[in-house]
Protein backbone atom coordinates (compact mmCIF):
# COMPACT_ATOMS: atom_id res chain seq x y z
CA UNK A 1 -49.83 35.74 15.36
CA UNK A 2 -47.28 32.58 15.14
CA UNK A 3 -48.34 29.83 12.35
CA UNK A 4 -48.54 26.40 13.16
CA UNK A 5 -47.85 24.04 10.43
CA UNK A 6 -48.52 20.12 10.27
CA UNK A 7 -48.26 17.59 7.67
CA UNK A 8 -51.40 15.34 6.99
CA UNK A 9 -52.68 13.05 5.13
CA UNK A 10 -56.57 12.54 3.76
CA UNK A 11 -56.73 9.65 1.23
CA UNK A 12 -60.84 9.32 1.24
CA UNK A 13 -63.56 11.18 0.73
CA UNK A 14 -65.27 10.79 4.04
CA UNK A 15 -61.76 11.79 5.32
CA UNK A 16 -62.00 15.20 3.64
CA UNK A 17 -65.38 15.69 4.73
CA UNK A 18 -64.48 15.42 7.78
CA UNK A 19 -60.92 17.62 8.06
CA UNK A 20 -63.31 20.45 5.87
CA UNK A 21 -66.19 20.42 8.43
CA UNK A 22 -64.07 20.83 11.44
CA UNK A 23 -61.70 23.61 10.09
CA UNK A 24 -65.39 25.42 8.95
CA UNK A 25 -65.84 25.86 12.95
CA UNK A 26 -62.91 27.53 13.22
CA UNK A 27 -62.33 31.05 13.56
CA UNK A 28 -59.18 31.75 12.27
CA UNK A 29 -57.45 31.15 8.67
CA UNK A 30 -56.23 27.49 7.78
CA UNK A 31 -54.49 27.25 4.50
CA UNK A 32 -53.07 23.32 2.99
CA UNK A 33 -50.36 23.31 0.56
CA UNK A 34 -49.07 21.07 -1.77
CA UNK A 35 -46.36 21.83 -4.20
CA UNK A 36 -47.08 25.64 -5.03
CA UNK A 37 -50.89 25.28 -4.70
CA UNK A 38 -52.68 26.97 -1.84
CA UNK A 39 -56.22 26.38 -0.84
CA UNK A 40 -58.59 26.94 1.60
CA UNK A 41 -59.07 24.49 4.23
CA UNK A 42 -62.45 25.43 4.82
CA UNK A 43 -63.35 24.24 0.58
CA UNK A 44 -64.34 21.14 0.06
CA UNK A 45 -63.99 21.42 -3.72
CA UNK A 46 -61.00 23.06 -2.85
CA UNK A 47 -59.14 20.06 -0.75
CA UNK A 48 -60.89 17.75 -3.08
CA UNK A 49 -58.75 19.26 -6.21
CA UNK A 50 -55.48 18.70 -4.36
CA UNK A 51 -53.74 15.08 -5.16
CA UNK A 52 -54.76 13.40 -2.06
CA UNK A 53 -52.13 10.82 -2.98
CA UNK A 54 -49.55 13.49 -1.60
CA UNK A 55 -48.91 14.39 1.99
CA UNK A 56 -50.23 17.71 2.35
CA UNK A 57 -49.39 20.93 4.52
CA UNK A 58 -51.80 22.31 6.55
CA UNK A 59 -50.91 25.86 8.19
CA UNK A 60 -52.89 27.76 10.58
CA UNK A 61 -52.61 30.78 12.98
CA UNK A 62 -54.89 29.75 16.02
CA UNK A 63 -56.09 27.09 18.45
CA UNK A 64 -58.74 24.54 18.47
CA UNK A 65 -59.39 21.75 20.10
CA UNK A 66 -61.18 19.64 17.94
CA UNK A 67 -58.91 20.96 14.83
CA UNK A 68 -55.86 19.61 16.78
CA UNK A 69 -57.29 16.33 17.41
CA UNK A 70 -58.38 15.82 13.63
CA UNK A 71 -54.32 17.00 12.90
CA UNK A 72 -53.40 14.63 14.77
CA UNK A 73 -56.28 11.59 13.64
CA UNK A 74 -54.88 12.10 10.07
CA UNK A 75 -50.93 13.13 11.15
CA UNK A 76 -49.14 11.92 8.16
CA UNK A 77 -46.42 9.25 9.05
């Protein structure tokens, strides 16, 4: 299967939330990178350790509605 990648970017908390609880519906794998860190998308205490500062990476091998729009909601600049 191909993997799509996007950049994002989450810079609050309810932001997070959000991004966390829609990838949880999905059923396929979504990973976010930043630097040489990997974590699971689907973690909240995961994302939450990353330096939301950053722009982070978000790769994932499947479609989704609703996990394309959020992409897109926090599509970093």
């Amino acid at each position: 299967m191909m993997m799509s990648e996007r950049k994002i970017r989450l810079s609050q908390m309810k932001e997070v939330r959000e991004f966390v609880s829609v990838a949880g519906k999905c059923d396929f794998d979504i990973d976010v990178y930043y630097n040489r860190i990997t974590i699971d998308a689907k973690s909240i205490m995961g994302v939450l350790s990353l330096d939301l500062s950053q722009v982070l990476t978000v790769k994932y091998g499947g479609k989704d509605a609703q996990f394309e729009n959020i992409l897109d909601k926090y599509a970093a600049a």
